[in-house]
PDB file of N, CA and C in Angstrom:
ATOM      1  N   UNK A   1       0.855  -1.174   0.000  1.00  0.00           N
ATOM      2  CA  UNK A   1       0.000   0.000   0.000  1.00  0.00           C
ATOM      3  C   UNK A   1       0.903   1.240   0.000  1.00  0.00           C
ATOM      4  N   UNK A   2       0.906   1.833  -1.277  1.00  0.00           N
ATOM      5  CA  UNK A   2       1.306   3.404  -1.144  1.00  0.00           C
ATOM      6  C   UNK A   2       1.082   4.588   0.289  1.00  0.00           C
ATOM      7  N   UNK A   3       1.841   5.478   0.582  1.00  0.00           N
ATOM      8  CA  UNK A   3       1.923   6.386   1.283  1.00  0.00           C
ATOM      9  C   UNK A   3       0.610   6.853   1.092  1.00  0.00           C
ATOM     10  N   UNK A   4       0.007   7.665  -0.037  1.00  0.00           N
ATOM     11  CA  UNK A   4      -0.716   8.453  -0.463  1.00  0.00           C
ATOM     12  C   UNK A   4      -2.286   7.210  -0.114  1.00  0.00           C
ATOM     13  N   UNK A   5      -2.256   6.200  -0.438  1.00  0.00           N
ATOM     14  CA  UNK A   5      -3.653   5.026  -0.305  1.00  0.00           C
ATOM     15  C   UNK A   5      -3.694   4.729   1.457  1.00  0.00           C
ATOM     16  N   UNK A   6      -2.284   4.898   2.068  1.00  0.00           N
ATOM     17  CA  UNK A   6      -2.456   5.047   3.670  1.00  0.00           C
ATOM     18  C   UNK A   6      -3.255   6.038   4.324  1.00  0.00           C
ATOM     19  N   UNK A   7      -2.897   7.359   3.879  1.00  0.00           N
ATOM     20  CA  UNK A   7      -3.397   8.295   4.319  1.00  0.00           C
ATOM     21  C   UNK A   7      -4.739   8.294   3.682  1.00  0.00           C
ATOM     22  N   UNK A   8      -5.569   8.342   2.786  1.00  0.00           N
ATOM     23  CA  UNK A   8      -6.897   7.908   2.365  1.00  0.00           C
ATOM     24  C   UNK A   8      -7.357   6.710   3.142  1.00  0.00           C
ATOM     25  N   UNK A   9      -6.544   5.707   3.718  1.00  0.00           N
ATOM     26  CA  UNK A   9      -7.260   4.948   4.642  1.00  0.00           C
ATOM     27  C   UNK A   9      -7.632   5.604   5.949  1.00  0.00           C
ATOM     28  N   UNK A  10      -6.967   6.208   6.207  1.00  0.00           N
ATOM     29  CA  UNK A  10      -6.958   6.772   7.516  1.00  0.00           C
ATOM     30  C   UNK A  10      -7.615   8.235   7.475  1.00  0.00           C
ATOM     31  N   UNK A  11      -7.805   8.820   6.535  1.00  0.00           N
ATOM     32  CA  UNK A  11      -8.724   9.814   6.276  1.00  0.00           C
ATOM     33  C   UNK A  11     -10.075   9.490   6.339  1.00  0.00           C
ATOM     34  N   UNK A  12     -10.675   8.228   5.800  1.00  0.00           N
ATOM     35  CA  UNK A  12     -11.515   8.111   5.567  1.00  0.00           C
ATOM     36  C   UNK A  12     -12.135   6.968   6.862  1.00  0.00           C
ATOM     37  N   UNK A  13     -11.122   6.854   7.623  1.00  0.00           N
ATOM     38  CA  UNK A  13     -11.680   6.100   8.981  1.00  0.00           C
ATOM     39  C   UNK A  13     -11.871   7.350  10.104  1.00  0.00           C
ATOM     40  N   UNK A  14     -11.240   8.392   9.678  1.00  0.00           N
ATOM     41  CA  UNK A  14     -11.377   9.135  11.052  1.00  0.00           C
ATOM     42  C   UNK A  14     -12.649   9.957  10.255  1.00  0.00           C
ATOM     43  N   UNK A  15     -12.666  10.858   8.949  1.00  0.00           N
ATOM     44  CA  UNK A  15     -13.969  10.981   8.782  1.00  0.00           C
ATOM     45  C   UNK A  15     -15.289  10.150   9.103  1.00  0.00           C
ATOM     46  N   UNK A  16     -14.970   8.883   8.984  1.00  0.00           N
ATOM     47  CA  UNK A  16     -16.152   8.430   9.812  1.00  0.00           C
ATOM     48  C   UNK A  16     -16.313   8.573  11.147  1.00  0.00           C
ATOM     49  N   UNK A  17     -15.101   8.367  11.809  1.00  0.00           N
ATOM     50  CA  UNK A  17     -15.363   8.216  13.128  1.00  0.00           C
ATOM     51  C   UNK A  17     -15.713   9.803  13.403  1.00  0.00           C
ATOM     52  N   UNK A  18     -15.859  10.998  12.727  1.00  0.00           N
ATOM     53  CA  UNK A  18     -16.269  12.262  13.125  1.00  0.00           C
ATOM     54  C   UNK A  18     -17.445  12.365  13.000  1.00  0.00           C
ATOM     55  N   UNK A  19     -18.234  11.347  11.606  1.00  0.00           N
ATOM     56  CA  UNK A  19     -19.607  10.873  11.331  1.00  0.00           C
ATOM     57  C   UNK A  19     -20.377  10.550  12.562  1.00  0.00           C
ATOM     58  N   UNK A  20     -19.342   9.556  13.017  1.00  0.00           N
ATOM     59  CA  UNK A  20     -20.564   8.971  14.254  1.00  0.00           C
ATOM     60  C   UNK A  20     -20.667   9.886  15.560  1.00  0.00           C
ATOM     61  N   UNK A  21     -19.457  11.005  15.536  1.00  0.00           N
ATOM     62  CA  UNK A  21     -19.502  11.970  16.639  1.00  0.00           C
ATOM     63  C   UNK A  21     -20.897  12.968  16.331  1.00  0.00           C
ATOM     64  N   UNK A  22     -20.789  12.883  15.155  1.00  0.00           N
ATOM     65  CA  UNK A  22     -22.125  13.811  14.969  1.00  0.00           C
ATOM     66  C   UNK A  22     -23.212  13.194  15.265  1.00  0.00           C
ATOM     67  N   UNK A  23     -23.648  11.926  14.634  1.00  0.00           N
ATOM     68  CA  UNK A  23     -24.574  11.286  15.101  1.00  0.00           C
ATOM     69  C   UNK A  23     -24.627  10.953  17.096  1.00  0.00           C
ATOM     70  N   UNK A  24     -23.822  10.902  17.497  1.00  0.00           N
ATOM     71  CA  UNK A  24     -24.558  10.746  19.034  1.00  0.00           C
ATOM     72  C   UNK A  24     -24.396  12.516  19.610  1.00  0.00           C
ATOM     73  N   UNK A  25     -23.857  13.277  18.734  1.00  0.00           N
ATOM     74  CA  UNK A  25     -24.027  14.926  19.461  1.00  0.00           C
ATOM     75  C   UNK A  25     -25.835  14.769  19.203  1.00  0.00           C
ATOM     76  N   UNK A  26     -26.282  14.344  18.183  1.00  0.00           N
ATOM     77  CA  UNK A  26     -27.635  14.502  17.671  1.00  0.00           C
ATOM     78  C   UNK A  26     -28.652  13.783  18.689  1.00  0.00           C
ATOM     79  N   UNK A  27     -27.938  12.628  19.454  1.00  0.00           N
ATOM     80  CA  UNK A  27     -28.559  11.274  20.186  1.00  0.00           C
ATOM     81  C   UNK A  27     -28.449  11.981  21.416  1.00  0.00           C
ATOM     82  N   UNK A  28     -27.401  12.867  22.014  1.00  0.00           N
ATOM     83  CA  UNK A  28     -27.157  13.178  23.148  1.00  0.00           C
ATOM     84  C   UNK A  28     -28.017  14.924  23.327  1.00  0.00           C
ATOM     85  N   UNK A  29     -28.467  15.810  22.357  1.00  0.00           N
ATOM     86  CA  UNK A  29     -29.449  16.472  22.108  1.00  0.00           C
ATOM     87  C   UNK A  29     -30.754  15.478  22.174  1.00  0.00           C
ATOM     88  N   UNK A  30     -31.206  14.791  21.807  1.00  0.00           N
ATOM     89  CA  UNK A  30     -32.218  14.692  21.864  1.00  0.00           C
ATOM     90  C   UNK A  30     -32.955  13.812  23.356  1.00  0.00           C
ATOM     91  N   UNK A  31     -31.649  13.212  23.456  1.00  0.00           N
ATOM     92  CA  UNK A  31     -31.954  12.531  24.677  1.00  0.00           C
ATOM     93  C   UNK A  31     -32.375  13.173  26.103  1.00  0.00           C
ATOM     94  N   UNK A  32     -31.363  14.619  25.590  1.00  0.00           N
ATOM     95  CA  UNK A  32     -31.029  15.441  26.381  1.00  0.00           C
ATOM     96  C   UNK A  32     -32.872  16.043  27.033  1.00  0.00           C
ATOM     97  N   UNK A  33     -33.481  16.050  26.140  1.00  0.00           N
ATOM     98  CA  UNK A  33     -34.820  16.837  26.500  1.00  0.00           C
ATOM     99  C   UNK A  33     -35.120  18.148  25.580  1.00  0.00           C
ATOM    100  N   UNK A  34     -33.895  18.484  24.773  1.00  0.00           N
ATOM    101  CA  UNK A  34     -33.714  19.664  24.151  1.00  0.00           C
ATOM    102  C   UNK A  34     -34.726  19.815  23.244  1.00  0.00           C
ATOM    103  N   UNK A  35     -34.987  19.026  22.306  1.00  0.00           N
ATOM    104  CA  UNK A  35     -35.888  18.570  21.370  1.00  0.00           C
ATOM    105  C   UNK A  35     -37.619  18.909  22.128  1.00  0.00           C
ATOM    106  N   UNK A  36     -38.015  18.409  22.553  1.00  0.00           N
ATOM    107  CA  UNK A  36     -38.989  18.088  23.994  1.00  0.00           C
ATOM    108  C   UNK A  36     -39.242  19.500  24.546  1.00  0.00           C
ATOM    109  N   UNK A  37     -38.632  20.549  24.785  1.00  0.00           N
ATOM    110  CA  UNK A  37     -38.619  21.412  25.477  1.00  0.00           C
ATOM    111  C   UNK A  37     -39.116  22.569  24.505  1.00  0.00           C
ATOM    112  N   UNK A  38     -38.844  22.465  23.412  1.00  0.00           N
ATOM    113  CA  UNK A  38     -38.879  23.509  22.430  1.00  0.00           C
ATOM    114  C   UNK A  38     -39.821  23.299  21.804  1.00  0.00           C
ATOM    115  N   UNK A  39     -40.211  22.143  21.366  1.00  0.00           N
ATOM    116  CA  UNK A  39     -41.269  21.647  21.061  1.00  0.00           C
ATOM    117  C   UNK A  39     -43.034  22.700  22.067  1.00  0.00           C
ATOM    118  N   UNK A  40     -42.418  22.485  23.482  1.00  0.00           N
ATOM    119  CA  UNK A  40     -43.439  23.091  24.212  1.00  0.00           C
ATOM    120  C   UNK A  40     -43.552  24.236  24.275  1.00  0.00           C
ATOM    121  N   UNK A  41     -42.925  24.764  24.119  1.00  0.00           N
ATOM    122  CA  UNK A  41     -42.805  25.929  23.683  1.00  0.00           C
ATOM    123  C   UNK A  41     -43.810  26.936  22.997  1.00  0.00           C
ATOM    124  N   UNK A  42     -43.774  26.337  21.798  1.00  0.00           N
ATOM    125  CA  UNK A  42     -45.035  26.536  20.476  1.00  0.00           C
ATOM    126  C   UNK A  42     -46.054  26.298  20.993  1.00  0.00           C
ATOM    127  N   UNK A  43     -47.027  26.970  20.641  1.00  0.00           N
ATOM    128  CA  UNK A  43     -48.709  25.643  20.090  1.00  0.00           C
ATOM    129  C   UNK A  43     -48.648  24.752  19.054  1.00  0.00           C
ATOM    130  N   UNK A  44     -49.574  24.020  19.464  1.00  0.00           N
ATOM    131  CA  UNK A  44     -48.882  22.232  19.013  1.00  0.00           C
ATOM    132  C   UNK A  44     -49.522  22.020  17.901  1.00  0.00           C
ATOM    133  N   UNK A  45     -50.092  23.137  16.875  1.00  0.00           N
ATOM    134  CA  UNK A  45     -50.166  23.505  15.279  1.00  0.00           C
ATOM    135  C   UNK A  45     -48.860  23.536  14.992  1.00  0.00           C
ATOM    136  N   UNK A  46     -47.923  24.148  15.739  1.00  0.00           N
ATOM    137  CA  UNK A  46     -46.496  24.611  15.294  1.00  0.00           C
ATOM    138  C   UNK A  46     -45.092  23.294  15.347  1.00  0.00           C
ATOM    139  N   UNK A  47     -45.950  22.523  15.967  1.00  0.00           N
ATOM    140  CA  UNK A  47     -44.630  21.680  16.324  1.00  0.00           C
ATOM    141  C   UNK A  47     -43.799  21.310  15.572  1.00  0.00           C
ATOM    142  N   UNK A  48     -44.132  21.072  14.637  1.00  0.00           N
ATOM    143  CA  UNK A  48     -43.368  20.320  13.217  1.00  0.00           C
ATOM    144  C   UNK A  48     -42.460  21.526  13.342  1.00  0.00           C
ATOM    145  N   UNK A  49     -42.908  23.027  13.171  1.00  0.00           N
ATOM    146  CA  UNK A  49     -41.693  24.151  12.946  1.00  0.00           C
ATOM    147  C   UNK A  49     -40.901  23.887  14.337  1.00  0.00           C
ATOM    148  N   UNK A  50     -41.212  23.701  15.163  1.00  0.00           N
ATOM    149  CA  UNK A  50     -40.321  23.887  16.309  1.00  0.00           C
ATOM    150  C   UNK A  50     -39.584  23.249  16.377  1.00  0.00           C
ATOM    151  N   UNK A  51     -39.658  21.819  15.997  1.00  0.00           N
ATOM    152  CA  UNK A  51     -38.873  20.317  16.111  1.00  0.00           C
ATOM    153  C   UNK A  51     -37.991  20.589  15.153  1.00  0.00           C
ATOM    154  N   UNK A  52     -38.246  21.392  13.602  1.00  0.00           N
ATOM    155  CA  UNK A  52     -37.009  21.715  12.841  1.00  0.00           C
ATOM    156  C   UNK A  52     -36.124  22.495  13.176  1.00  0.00           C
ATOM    157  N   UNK A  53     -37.157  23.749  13.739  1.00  0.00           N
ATOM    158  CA  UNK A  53     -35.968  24.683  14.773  1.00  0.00           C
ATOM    159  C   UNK A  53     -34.994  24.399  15.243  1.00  0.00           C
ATOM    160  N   UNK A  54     -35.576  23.789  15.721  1.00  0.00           N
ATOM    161  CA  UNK A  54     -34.610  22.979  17.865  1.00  0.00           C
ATOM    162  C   UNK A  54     -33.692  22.292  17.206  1.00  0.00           C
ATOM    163  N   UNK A  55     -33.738  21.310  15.910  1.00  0.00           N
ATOM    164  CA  UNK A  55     -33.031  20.512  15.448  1.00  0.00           C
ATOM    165  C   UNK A  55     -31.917  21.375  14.691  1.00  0.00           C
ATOM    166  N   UNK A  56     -32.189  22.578  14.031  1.00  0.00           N
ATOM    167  CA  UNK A  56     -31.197  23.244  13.713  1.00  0.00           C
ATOM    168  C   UNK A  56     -30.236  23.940  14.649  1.00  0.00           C
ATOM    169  N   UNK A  57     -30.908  24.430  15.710  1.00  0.00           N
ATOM    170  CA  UNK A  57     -30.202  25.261  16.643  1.00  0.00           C
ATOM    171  C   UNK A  57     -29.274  24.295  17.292  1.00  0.00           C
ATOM    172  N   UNK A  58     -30.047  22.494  17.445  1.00  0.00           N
ATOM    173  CA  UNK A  58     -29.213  21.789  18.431  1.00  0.00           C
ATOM    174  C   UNK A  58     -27.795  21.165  17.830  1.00  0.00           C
ATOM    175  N   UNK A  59     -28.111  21.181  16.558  1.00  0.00           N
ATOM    176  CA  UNK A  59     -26.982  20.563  15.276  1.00  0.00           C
ATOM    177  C   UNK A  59     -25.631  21.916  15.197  1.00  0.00           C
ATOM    178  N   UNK A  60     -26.117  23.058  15.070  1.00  0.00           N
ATOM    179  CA  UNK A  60     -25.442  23.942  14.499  1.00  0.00           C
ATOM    180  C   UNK A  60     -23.767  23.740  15.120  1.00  0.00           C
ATOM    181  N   UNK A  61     -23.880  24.003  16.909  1.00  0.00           N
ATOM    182  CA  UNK A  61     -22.737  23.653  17.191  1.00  0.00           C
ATOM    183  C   UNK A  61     -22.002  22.385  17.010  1.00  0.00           C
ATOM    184  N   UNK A  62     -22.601  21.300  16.253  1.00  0.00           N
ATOM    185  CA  UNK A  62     -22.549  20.332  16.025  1.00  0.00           C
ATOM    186  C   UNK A  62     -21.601  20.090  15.098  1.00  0.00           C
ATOM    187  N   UNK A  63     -22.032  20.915  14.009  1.00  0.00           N
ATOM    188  CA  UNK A  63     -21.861  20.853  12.628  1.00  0.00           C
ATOM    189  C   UNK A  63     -20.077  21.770  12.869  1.00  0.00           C
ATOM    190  N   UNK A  64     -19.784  22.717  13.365  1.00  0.00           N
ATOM    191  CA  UNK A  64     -19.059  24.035  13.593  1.00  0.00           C
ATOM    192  C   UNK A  64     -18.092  22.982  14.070  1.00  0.00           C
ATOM    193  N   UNK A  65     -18.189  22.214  14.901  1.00  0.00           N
ATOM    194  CA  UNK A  65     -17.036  21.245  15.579  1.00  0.00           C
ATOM    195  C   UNK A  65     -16.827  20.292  14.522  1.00  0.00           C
ATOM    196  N   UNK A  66     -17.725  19.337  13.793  1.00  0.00           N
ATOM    197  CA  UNK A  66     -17.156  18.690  12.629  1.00  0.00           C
ATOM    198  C   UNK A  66     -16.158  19.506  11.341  1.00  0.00           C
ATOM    199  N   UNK A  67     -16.532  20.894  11.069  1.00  0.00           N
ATOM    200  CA  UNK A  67     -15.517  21.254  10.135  1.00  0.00           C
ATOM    201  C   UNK A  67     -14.565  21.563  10.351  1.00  0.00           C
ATOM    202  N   UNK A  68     -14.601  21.790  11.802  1.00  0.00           N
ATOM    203  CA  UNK A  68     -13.111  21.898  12.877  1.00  0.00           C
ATOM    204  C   UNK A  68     -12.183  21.035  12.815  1.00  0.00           C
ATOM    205  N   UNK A  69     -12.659  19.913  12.794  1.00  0.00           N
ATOM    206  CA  UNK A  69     -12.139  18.552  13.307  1.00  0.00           C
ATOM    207  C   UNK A  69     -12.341  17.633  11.720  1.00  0.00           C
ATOM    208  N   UNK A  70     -12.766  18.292  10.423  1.00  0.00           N
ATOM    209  CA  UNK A  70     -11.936  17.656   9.301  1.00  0.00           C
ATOM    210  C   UNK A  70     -11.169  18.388   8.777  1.00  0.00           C
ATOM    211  N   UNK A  71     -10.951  19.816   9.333  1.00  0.00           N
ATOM    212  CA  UNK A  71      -9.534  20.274   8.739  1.00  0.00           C
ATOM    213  C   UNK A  71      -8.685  20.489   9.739  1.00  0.00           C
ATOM    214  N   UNK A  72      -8.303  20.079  11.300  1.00  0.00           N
ATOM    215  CA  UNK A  72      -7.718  19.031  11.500  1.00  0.00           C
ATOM    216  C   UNK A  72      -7.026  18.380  11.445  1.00  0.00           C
ATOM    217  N   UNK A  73      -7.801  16.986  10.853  1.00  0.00           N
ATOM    218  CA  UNK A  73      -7.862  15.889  10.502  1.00  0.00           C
ATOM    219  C   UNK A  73      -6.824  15.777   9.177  1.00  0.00           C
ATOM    220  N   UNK A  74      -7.173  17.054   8.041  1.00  0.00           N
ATOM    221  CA  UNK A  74      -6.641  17.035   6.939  1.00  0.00           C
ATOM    222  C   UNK A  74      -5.213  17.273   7.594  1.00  0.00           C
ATOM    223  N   UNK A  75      -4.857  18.556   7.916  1.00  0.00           N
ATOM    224  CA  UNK A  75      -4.095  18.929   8.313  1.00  0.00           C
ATOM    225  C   UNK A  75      -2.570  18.545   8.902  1.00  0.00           C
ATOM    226  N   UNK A  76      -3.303  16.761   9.695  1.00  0.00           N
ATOM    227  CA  UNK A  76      -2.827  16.034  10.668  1.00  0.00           C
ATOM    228  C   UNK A  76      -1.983  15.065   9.622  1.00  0.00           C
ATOM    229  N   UNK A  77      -3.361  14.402   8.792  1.00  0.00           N
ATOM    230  CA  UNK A  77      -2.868  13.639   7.467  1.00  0.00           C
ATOM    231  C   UNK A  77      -2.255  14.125   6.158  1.00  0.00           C
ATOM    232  N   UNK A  78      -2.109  15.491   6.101  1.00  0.00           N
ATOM    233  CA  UNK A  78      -1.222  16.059   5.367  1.00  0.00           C
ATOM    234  C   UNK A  78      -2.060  15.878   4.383  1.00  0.00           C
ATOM    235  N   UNK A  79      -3.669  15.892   3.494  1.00  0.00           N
ATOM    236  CA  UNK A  79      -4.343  15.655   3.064  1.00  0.00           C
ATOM    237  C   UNK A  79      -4.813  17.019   2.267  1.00  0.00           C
ATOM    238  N   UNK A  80      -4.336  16.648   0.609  1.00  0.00           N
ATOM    239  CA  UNK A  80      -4.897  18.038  -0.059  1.00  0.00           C
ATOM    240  C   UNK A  80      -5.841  18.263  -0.748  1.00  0.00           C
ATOM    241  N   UNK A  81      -6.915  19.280  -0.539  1.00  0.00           N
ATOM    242  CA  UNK A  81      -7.982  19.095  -0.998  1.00  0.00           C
ATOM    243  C   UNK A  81      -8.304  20.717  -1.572  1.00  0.00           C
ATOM    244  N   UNK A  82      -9.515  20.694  -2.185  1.00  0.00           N
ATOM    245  CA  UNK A  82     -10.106  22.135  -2.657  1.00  0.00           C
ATOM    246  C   UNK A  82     -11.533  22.272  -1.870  1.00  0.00           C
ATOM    247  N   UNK A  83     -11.277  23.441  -1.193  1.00  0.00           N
ATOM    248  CA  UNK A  83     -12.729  24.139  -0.379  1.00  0.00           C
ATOM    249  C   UNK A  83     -13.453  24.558  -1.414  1.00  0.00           C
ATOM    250  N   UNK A  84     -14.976  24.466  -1.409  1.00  0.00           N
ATOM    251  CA  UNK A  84     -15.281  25.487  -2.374  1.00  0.00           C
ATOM    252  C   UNK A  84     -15.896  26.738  -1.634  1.00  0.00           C
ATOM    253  N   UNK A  85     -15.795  27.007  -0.299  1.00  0.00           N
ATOM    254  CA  UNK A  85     -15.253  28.593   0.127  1.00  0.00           C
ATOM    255  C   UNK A  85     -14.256  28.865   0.184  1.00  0.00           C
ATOM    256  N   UNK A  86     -13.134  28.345  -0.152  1.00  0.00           N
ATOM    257  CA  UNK A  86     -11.908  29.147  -0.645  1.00  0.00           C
ATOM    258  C   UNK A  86     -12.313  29.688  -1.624  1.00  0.00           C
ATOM    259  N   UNK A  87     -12.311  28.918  -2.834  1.00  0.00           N
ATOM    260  CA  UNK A  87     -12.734  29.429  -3.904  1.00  0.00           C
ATOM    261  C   UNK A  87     -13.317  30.355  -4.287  1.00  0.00           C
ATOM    262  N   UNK A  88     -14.463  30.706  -3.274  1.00  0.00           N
ATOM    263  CA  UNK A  88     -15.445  31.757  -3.175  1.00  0.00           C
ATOM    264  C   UNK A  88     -14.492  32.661  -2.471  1.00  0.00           C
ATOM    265  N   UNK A  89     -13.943  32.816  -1.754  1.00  0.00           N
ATOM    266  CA  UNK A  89     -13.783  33.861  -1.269  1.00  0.00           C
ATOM    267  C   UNK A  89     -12.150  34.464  -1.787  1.00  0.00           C
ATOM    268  N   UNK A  90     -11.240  33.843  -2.599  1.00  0.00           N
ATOM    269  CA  UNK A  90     -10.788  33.549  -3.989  1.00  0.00           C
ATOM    270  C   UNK A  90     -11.219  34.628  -4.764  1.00  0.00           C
ATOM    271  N   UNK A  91     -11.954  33.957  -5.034  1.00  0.00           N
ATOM    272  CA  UNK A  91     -13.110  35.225  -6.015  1.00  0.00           C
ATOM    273  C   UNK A  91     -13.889  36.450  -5.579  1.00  0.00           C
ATOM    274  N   UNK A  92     -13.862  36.772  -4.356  1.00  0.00           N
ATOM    275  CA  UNK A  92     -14.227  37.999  -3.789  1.00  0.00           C
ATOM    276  C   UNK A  92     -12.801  39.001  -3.940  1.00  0.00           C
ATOM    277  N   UNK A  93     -11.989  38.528  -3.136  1.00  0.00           N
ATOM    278  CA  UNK A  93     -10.761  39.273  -3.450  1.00  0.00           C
ATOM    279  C   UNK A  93     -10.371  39.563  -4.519  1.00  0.00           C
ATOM    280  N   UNK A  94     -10.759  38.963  -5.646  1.00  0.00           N
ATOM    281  CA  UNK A  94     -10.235  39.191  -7.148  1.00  0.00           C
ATOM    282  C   UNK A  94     -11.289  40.009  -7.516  1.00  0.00           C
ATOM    283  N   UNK A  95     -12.462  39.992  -7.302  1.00  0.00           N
ATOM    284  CA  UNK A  95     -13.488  41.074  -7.410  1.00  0.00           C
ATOM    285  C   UNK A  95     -13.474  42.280  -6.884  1.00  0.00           C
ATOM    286  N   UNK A  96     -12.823  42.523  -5.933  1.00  0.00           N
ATOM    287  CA  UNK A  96     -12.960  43.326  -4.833  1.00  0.00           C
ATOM    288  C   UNK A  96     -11.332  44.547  -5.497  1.00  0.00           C
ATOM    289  N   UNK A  97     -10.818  44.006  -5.770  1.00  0.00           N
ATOM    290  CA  UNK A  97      -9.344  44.151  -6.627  1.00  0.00           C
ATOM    291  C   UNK A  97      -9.578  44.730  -8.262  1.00  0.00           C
ATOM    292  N   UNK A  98     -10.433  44.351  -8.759  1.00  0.00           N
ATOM    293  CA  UNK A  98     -11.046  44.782  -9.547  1.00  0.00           C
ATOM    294  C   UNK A  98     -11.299  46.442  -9.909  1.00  0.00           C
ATOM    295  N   UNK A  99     -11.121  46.966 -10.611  1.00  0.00           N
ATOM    296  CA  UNK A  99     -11.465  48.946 -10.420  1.00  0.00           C
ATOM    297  C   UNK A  99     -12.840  48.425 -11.252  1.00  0.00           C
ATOM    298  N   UNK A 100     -13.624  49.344 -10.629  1.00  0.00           N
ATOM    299  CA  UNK A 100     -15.220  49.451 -11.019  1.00  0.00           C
ATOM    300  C   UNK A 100     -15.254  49.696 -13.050  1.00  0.00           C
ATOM    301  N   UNK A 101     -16.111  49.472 -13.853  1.00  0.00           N
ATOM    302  CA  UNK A 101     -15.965  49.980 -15.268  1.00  0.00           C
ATOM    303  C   UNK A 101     -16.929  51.146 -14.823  1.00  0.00           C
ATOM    304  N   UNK A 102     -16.535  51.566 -16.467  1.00  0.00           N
ATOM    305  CA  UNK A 102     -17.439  53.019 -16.502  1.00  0.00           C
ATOM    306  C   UNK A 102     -18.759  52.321 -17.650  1.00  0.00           C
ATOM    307  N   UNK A 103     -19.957  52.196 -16.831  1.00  0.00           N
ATOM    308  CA  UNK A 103     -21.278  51.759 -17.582  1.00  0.00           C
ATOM    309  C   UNK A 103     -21.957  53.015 -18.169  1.00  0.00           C
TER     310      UNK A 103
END
């Protein structure tokens, strides 16, 4: 096994294992009561919105620690890749750099 097929093994075991961190942050929110609480919140016409709410608000820090922890991860494994907010923001600076035309 190549250097380069090592590190893709091991990239792609710790991306999972960041997979399943997300999945019990999601198990440990909901278990939590968090879900449940917000829910009551509303009138119970609304619940469906609330339960998406709660589920966004309870994920968000969720999500903020997984992109933490795959670049990281990349970082760790020396792993090169293309963001596509680099890219974007790439392209702001080159826009931004830009002198206005005369319309």
């Amino acid at each position: 096994m190549t250097e380069s097929n090592h590190n893709k093994l091991h990239h792609h075991i710790a991306v999972g294992a960041g997979f399943l961190g997300l999945i019990a942050w999601y198990y440990f929110g909901r278990y939590s009561g968090f879900l449940d609480w917000i829910i009551l919140q509303v009138p119970e016409r609304f619940a469906g919105s609330a339960l998406m709410l709660g589920i966004m608000i309870m994920m968000t820090p969720g999500f903020f620690i997984w992109t933490r922890y795959n670049r990281w991860i990349e970082k760790r494994l020396n792993v090169k890749g293309r963001y596509y907010e680099d890219e974007y923001y790439k392209n702001q600076e080159a826009l931004k750099s830009k002198e206005p035309s005369d319309k």
